[in-house]
C-alpha atoms as a PDB file:
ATOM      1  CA  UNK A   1      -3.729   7.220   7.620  1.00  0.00           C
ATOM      2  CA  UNK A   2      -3.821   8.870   2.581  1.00  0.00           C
ATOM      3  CA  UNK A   3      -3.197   6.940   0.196  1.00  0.00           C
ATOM      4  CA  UNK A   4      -6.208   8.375   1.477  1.00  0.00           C
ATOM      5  CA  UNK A   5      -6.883   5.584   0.434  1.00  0.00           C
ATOM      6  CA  UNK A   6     -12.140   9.917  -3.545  1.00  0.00           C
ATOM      7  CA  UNK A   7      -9.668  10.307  -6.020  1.00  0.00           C
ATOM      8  CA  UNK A   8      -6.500  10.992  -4.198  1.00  0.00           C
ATOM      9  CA  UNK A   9      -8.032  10.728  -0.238  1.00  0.00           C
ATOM     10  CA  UNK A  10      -8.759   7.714   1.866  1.00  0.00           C
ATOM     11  CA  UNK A  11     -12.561   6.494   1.195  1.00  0.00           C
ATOM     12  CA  UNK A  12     -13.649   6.491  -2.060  1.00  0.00           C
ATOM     13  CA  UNK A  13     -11.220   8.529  -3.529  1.00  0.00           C
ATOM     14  CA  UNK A  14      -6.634   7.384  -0.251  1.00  0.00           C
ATOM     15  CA  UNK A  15      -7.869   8.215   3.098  1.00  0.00           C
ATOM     16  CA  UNK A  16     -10.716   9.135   2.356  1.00  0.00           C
ATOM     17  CA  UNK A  17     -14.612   9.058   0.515  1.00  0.00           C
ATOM     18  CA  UNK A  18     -17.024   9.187  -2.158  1.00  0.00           C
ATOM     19  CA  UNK A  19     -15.436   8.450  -5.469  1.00  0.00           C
ATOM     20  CA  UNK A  20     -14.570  11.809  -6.523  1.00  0.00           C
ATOM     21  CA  UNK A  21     -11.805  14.455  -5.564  1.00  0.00           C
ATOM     22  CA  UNK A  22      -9.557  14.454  -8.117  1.00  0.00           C
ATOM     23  CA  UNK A  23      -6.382  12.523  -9.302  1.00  0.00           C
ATOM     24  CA  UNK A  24      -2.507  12.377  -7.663  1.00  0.00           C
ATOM     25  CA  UNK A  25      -1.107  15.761  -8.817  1.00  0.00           C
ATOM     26  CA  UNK A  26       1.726  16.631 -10.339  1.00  0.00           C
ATOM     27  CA  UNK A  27       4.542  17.063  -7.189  1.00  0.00           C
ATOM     28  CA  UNK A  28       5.426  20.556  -6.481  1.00  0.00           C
ATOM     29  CA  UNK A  29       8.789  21.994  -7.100  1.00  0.00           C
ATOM     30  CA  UNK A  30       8.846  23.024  -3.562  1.00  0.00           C
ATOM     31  CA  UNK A  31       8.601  19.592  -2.069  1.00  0.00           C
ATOM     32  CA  UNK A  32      10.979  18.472  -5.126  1.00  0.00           C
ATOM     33  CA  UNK A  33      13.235  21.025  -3.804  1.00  0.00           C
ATOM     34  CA  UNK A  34      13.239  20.237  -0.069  1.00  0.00           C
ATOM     35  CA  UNK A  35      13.720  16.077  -1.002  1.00  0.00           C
ATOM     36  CA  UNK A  36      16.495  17.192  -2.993  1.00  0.00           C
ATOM     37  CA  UNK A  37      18.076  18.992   0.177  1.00  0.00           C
ATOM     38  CA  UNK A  38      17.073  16.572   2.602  1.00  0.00           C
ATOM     39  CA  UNK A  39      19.281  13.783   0.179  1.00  0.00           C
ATOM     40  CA  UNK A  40      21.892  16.212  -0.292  1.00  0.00           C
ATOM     41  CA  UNK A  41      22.418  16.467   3.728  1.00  0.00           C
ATOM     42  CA  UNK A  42      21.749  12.875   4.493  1.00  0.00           C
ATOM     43  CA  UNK A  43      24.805  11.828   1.752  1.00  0.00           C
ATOM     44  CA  UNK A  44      26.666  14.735   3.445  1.00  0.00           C
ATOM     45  CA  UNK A  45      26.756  13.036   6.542  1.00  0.00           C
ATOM     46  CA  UNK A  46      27.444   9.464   4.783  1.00  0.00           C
ATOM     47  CA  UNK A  47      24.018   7.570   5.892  1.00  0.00           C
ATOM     48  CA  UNK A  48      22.176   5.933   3.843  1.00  0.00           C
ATOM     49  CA  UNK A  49      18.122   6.114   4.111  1.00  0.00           C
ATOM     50  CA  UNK A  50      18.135   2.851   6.035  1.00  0.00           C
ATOM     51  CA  UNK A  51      20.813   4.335   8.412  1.00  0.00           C
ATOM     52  CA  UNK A  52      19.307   7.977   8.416  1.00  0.00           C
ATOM     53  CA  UNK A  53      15.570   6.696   9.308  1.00  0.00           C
ATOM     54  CA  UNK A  54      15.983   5.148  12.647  1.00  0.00           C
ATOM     55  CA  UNK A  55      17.601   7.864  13.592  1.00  0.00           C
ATOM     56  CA  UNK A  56      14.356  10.586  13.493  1.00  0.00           C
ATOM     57  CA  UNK A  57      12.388   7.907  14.096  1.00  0.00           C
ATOM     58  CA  UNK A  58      10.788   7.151  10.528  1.00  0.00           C
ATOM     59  CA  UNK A  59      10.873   4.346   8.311  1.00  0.00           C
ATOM     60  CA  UNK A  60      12.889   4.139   5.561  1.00  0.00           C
ATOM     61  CA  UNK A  61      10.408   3.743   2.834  1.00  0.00           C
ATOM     62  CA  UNK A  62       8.764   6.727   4.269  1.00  0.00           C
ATOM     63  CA  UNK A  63      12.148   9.137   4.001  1.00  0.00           C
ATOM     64  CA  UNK A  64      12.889   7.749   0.785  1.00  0.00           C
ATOM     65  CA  UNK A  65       9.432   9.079  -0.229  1.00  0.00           C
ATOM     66  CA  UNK A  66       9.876  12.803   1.532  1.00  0.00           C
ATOM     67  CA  UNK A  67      13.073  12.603  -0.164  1.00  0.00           C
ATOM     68  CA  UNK A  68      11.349  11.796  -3.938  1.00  0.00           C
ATOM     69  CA  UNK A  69       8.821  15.026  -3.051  1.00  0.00           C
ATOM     70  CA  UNK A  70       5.959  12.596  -2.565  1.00  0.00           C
ATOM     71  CA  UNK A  71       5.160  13.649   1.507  1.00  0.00           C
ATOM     72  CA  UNK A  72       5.002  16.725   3.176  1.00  0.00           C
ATOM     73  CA  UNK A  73       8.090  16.698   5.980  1.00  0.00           C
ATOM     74  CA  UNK A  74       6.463  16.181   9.379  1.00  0.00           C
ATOM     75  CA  UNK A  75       7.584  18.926  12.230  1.00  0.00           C
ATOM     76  CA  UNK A  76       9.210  16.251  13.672  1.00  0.00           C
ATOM     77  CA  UNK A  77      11.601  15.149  11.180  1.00  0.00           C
ATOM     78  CA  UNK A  78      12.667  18.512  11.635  1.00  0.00           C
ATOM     79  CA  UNK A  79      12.854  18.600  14.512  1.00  0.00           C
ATOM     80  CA  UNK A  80      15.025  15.389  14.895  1.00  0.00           C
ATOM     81  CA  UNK A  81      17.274  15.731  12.157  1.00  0.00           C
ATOM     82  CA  UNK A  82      19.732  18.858  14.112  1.00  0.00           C
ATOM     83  CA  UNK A  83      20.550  15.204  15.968  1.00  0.00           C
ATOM     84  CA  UNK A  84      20.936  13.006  12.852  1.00  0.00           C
ATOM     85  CA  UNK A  85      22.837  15.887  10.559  1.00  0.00           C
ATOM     86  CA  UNK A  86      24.218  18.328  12.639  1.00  0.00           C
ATOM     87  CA  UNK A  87      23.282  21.683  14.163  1.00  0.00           C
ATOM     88  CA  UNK A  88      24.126  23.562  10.439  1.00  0.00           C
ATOM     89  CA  UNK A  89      21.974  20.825   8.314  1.00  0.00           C
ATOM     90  CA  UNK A  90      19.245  21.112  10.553  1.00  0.00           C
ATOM     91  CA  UNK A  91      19.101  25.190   9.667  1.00  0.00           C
ATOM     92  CA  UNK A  92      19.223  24.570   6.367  1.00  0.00           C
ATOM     93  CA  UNK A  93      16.553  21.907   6.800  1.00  0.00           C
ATOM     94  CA  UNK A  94      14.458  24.246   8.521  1.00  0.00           C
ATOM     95  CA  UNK A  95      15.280  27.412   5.987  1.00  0.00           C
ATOM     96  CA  UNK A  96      14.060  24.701   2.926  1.00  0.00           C
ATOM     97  CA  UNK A  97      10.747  23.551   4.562  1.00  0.00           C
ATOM     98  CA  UNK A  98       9.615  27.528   5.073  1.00  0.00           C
ATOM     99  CA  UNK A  99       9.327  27.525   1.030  1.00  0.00           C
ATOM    100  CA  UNK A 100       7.257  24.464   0.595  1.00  0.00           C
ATOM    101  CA  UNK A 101       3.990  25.321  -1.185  1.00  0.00           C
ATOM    102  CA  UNK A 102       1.346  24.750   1.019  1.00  0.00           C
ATOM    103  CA  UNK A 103      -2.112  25.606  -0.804  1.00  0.00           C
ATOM    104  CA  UNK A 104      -5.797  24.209   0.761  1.00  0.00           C
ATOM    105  CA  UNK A 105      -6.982  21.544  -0.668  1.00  0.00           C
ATOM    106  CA  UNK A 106      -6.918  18.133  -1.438  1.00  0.00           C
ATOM    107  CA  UNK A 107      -3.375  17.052  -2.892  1.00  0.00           C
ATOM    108  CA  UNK A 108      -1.460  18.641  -0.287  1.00  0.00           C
ATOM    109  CA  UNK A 109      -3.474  17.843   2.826  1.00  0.00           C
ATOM    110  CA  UNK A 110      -3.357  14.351   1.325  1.00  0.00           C
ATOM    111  CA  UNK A 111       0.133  14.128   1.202  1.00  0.00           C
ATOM    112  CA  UNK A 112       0.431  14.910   4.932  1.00  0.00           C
ATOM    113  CA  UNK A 113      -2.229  12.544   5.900  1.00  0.00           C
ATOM    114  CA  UNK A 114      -0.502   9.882   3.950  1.00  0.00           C
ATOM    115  CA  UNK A 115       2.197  10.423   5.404  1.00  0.00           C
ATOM    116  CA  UNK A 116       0.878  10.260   9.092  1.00  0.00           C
ATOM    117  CA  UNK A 117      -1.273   7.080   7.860  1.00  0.00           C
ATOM    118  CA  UNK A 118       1.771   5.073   7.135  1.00  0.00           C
ATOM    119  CA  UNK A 119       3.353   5.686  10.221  1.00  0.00           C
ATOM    120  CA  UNK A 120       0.377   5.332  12.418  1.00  0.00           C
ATOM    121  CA  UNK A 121       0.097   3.004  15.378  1.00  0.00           C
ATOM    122  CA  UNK A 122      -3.712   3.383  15.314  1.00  0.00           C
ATOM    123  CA  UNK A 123      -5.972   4.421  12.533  1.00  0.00           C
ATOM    124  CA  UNK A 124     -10.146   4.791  13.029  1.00  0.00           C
ATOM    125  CA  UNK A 125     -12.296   5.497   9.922  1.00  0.00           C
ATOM    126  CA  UNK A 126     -15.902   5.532  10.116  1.00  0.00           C
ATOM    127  CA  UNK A 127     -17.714   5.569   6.751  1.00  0.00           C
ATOM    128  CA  UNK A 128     -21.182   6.445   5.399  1.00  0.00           C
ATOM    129  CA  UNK A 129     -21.157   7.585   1.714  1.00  0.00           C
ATOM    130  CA  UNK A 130     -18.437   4.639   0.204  1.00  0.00           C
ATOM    131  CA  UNK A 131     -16.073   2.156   1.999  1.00  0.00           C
ATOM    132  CA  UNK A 132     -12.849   2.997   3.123  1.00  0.00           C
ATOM    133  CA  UNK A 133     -10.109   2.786   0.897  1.00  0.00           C
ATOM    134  CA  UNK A 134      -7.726   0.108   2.737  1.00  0.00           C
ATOM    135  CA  UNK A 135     -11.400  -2.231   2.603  1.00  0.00           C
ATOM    136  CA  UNK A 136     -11.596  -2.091  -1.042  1.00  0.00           C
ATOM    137  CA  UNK A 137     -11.281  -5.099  -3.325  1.00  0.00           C
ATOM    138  CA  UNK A 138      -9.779  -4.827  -6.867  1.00  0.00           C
ATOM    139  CA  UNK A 139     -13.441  -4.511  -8.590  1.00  0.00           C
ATOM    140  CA  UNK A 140     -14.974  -2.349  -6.102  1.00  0.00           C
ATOM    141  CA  UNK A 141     -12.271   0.222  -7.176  1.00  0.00           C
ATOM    142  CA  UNK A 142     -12.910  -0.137 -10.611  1.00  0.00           C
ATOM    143  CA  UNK A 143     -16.374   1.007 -10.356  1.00  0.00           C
ATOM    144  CA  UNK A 144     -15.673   3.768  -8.531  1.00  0.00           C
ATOM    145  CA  UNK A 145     -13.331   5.495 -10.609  1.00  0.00           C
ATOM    146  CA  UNK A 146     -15.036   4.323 -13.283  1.00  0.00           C
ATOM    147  CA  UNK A 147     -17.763   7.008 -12.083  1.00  0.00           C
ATOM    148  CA  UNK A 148     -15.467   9.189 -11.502  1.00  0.00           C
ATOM    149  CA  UNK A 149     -16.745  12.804 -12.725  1.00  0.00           C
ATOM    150  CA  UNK A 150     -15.274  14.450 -14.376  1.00  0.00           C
ATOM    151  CA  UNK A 151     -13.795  11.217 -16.088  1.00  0.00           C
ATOM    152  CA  UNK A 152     -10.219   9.906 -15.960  1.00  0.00           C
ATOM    153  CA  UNK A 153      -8.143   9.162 -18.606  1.00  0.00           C
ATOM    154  CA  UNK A 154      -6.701   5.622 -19.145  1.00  0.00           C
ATOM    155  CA  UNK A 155      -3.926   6.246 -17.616  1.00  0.00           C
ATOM    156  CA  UNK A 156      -5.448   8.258 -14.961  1.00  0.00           C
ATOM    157  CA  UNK A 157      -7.780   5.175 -14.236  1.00  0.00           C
ATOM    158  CA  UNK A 158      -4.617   2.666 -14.095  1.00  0.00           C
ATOM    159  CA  UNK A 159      -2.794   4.552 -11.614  1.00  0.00           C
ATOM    160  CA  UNK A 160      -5.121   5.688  -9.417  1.00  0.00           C
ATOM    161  CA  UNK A 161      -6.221   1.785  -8.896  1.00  0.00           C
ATOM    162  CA  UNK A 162      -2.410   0.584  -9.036  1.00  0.00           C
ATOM    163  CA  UNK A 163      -1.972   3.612  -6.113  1.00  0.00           C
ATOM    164  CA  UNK A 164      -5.144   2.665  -4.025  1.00  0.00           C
ATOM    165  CA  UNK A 165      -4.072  -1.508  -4.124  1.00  0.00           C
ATOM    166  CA  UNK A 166      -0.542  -0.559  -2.891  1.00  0.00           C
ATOM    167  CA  UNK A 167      -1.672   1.255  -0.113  1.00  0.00           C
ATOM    168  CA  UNK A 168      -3.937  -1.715   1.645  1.00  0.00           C
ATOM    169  CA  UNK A 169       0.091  -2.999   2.193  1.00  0.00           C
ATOM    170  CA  UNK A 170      -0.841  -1.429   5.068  1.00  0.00           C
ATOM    171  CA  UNK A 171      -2.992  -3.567   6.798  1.00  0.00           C
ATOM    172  CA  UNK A 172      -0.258  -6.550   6.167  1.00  0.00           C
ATOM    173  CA  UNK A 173       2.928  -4.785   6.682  1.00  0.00           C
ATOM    174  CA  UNK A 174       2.203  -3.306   9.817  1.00  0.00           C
ATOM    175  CA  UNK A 175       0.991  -5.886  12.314  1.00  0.00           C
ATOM    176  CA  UNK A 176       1.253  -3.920  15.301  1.00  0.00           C
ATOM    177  CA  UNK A 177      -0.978  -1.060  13.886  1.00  0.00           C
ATOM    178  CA  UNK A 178      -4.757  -1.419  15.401  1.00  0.00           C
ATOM    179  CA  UNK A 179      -7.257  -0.511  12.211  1.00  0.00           C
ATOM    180  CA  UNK A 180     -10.561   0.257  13.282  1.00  0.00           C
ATOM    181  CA  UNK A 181     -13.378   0.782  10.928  1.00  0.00           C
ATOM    182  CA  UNK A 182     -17.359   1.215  11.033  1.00  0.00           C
ATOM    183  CA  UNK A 183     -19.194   1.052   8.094  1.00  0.00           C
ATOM    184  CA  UNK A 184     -22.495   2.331   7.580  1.00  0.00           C
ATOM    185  CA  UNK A 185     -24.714  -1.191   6.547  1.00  0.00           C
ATOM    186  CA  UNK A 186     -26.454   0.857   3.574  1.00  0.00           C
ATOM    187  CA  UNK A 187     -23.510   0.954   1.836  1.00  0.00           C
ATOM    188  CA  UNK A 188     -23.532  -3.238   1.253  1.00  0.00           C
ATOM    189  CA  UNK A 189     -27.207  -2.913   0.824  1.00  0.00           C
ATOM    190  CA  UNK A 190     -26.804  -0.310  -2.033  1.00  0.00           C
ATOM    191  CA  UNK A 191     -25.061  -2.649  -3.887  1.00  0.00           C
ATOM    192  CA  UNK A 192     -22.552  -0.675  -5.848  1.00  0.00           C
ATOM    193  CA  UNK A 193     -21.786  -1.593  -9.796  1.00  0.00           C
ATOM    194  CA  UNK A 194     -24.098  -4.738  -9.119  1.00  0.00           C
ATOM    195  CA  UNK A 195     -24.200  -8.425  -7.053  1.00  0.00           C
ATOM    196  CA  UNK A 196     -20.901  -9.450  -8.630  1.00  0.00           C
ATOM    197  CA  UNK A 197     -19.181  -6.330  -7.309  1.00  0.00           C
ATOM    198  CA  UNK A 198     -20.921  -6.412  -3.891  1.00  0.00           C
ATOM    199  CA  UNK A 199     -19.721 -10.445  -3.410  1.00  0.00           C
ATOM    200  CA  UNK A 200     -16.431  -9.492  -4.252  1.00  0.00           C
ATOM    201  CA  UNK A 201     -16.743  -6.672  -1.352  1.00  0.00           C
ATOM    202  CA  UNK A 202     -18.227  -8.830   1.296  1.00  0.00           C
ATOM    203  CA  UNK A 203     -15.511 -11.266   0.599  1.00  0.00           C
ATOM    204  CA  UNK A 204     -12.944  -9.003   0.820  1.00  0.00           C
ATOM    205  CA  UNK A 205     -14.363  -7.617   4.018  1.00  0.00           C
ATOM    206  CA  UNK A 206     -14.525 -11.198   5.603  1.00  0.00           C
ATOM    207  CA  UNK A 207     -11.030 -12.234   4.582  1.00  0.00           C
ATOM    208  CA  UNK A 208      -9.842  -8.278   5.692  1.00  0.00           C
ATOM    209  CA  UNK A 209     -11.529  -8.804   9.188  1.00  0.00           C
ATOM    210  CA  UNK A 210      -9.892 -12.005  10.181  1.00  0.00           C
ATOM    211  CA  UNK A 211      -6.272 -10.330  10.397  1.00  0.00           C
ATOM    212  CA  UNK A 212      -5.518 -10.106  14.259  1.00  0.00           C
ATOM    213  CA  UNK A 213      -5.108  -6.333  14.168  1.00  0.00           C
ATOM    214  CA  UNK A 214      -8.149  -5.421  11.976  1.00  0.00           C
ATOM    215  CA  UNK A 215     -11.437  -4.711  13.680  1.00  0.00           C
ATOM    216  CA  UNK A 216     -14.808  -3.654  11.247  1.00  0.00           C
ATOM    217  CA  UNK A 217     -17.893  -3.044  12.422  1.00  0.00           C
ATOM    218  CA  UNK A 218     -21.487  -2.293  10.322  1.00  0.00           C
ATOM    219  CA  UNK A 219     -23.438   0.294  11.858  1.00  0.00           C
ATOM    220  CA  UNK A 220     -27.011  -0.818  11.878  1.00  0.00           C
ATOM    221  CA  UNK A 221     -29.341   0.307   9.225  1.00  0.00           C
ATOM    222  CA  UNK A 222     -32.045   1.268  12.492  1.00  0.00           C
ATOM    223  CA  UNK A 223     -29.771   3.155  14.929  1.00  0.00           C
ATOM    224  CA  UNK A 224     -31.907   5.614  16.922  1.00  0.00           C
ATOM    225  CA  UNK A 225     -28.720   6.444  18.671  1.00  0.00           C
ATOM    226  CA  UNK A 226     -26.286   7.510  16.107  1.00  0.00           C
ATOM    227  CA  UNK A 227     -23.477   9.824  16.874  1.00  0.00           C
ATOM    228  CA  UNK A 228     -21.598   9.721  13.046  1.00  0.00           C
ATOM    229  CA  UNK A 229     -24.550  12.754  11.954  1.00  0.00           C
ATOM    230  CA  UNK A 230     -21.923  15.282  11.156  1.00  0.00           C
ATOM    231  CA  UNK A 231     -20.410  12.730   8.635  1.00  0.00           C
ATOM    232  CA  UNK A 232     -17.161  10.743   7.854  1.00  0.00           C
ATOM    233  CA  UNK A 233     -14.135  11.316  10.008  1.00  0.00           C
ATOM    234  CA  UNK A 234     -10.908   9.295  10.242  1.00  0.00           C
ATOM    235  CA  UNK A 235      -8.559   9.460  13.100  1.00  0.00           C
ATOM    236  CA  UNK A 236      -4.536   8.125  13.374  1.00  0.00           C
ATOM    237  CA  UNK A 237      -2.389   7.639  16.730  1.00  0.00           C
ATOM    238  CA  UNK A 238       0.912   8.755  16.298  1.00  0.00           C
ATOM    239  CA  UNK A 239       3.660   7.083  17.368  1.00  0.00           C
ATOM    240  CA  UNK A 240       4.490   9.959  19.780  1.00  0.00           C
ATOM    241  CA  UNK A 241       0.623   8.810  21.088  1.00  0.00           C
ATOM    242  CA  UNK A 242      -1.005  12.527  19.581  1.00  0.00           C
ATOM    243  CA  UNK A 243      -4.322  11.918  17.577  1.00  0.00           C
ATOM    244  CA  UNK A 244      -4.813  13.397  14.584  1.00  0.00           C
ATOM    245  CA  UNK A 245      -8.209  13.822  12.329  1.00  0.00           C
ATOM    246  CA  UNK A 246      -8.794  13.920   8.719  1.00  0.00           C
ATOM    247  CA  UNK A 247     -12.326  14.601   6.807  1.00  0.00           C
ATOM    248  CA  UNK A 248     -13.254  15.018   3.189  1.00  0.00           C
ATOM    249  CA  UNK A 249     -16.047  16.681   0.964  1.00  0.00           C
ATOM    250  CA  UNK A 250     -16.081  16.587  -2.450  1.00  0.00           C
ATOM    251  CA  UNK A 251     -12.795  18.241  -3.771  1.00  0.00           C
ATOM    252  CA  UNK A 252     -12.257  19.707  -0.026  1.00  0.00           C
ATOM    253  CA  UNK A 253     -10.267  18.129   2.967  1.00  0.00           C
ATOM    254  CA  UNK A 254      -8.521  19.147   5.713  1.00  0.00           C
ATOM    255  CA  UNK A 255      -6.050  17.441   8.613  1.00  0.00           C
ATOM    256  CA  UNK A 256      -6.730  18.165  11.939  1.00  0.00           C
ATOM    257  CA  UNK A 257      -4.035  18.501  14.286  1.00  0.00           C
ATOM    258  CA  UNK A 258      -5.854  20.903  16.865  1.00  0.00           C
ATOM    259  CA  UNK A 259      -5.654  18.255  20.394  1.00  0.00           C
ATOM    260  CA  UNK A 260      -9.429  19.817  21.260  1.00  0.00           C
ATOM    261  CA  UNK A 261     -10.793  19.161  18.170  1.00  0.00           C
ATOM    262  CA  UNK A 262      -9.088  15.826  17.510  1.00  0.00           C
ATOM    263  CA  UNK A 263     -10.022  14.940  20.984  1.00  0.00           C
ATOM    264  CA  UNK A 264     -13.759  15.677  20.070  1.00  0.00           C
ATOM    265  CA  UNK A 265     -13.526  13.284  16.934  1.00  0.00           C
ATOM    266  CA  UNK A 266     -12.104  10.268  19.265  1.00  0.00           C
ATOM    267  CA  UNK A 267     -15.029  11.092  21.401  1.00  0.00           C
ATOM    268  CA  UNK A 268     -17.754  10.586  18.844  1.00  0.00           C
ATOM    269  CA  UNK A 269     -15.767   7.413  17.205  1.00  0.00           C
ATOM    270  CA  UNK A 270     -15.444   5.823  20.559  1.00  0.00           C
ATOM    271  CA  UNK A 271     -19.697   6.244  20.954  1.00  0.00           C
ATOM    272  CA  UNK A 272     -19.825   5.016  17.415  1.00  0.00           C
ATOM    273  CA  UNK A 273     -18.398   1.864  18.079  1.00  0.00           C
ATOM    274  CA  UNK A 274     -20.674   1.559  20.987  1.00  0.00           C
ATOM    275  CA  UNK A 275     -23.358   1.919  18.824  1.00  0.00           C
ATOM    276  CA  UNK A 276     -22.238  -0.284  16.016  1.00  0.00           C
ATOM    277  CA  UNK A 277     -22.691  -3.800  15.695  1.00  0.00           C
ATOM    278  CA  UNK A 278     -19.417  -5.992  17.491  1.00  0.00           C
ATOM    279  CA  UNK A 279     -16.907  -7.071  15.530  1.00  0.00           C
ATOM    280  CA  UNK A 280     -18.183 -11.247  15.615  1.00  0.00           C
ATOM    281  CA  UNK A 281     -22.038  -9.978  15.288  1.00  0.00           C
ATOM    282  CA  UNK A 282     -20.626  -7.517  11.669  1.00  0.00           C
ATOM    283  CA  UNK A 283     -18.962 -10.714  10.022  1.00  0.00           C
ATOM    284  CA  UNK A 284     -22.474 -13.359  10.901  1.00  0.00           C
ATOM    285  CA  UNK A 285     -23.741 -10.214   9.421  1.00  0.00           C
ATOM    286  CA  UNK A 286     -21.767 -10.004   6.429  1.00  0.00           C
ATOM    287  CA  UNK A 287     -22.055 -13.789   6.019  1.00  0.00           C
ATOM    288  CA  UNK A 288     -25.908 -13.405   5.600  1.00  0.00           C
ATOM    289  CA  UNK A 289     -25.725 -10.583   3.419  1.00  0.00           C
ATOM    290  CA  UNK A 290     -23.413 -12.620   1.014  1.00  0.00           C
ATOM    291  CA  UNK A 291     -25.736 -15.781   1.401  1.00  0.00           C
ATOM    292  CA  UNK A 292     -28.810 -13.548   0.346  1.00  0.00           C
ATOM    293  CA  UNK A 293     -27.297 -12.179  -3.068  1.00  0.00           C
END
């Protein structure tokens, strides 16, 4: 957990940073194709989505959205579903998801970290080059894909900042998640599209940081000790309790599913947050900063 939150990823862009990294893309035929199936069997067996998604353990707004080709099908919906549909549905299932186009890059690894952001029981993001996309007010979005290069259309512009709003629903509509985020200080200090822009961040960071499951932390602008050198990372706790890692570059990304190497990203975010300021000490922080513009 994107959605993601550059362009399509979760800083800057869903789950993801800078600004950049392109816009929602069209949805594939393949994932079209499997949704289609997936309905098909699900109205086979008579359940509705609200029936069918307790059942492999999803929400419903989340199979509705497989179903629509907007999420890559997680393992274990297929996985679960032999359960839910039958032994034959879950073959077909299973035949349908081995045609899913699957090509590098940002769109479709951002899909699948979308999808494991919304159903996350814990999501970390630390942040140096633009602030996460669940932290970002309405005008703070605006000037970012207002850089955006190359440019947007209009339309381009409207629904990329209609797409990144609706996913901060997040922090609100799940109450048991745990967010965790550390922000690098020069980011407020930079002071992105101007002071207007920048008070409209630090309030929305304030009023963000008071929700009981919300936890943000500025890493200090003199930190000898730093362990975020090898750059952004964001991390989400499934609800089976597996970690999984996300990064982005530019118009690259990648999800990390690999336990060793996830393991190795909780290890530096856990140091991070040793490092950072505490949660009280980041909002006196932010409260000065705000005072000062």
């Amino acid at each position: 957990m994107a959605t993601a939150d550059k362009g399509g990823g979760v800083g800057g862009s869903t789950a993801g940073q800078g600004g950049g990294g392109g816009c929602e893309p069209e949805l594939s035929d393949s994932l079209k194709t499997f949704g289609a199936v997936l309905k098909a069997l699900r109205e086979e067996a008579r359940l509705t989505q609200e029936q069918f998604a307790p059942l492999v353990r999803y929400s419903p707004a989340y199979v509705a959205k497989i179903e629509q080709g907007k999420r890559f099908p997680p393992r274990e919906l297929l996985d679960r579903s032999e359960e839910a549909l039958g032994a034959v549905a879950a073959r077909v299932l299973v035949a349908a998801a081995r045609s899913l186009t699957r090509k590098v890059g940002l769109a479709s690894w951002f899909r699948q970290w979308a999808g494991v952001e919304e159903e996350a029981i814990s999501l970390y993001a630390y942040e140096c080059s633009v602030i996460p996309g669940l932290l970002q007010p309405e005008p703070y979005i605006c000037a970012l894909f207002d850089r955006r290069l190359p440019p947007l259309t209009e339309e381009q512009f409207e629904q990329q900042v209609t797409a990144r709003l609706e996913r901060q629903r997040l922090l609100t509509e799940r109450p048991n998640s745990t967010f965790s985020f550390i922000i690098e200080q020069a980011l407020l200090d930079r002071r992105l599209a101007g002071v207007e822009v920048t008070r409209a961040l630090l309030n929305n960071l304030l009023d963000v940081g008071r929700l009981r499951n919300v936890e943000i932390q500025l890493m200090p602008l003199v930190q000898e000790d730093h362990a975020g050198f090898e750059g952004p990372l964001y991390l989400a706790e499934t609800a089976e309790n597996r970690w999984v890692g996300y990064i982005e570059a530019h118009d690259c990304s990648m999800l990390i599913t690999d336990p060793k190497a996830a393991s190795a990203m909780l290890q530096r975010y856990g140091k991070m947050r040793s490092q950072a300021l505490s949660h009280q000490a980041t909002a006196s922080l932010l409260e000065q900063i705000r005072g000062a513009l």
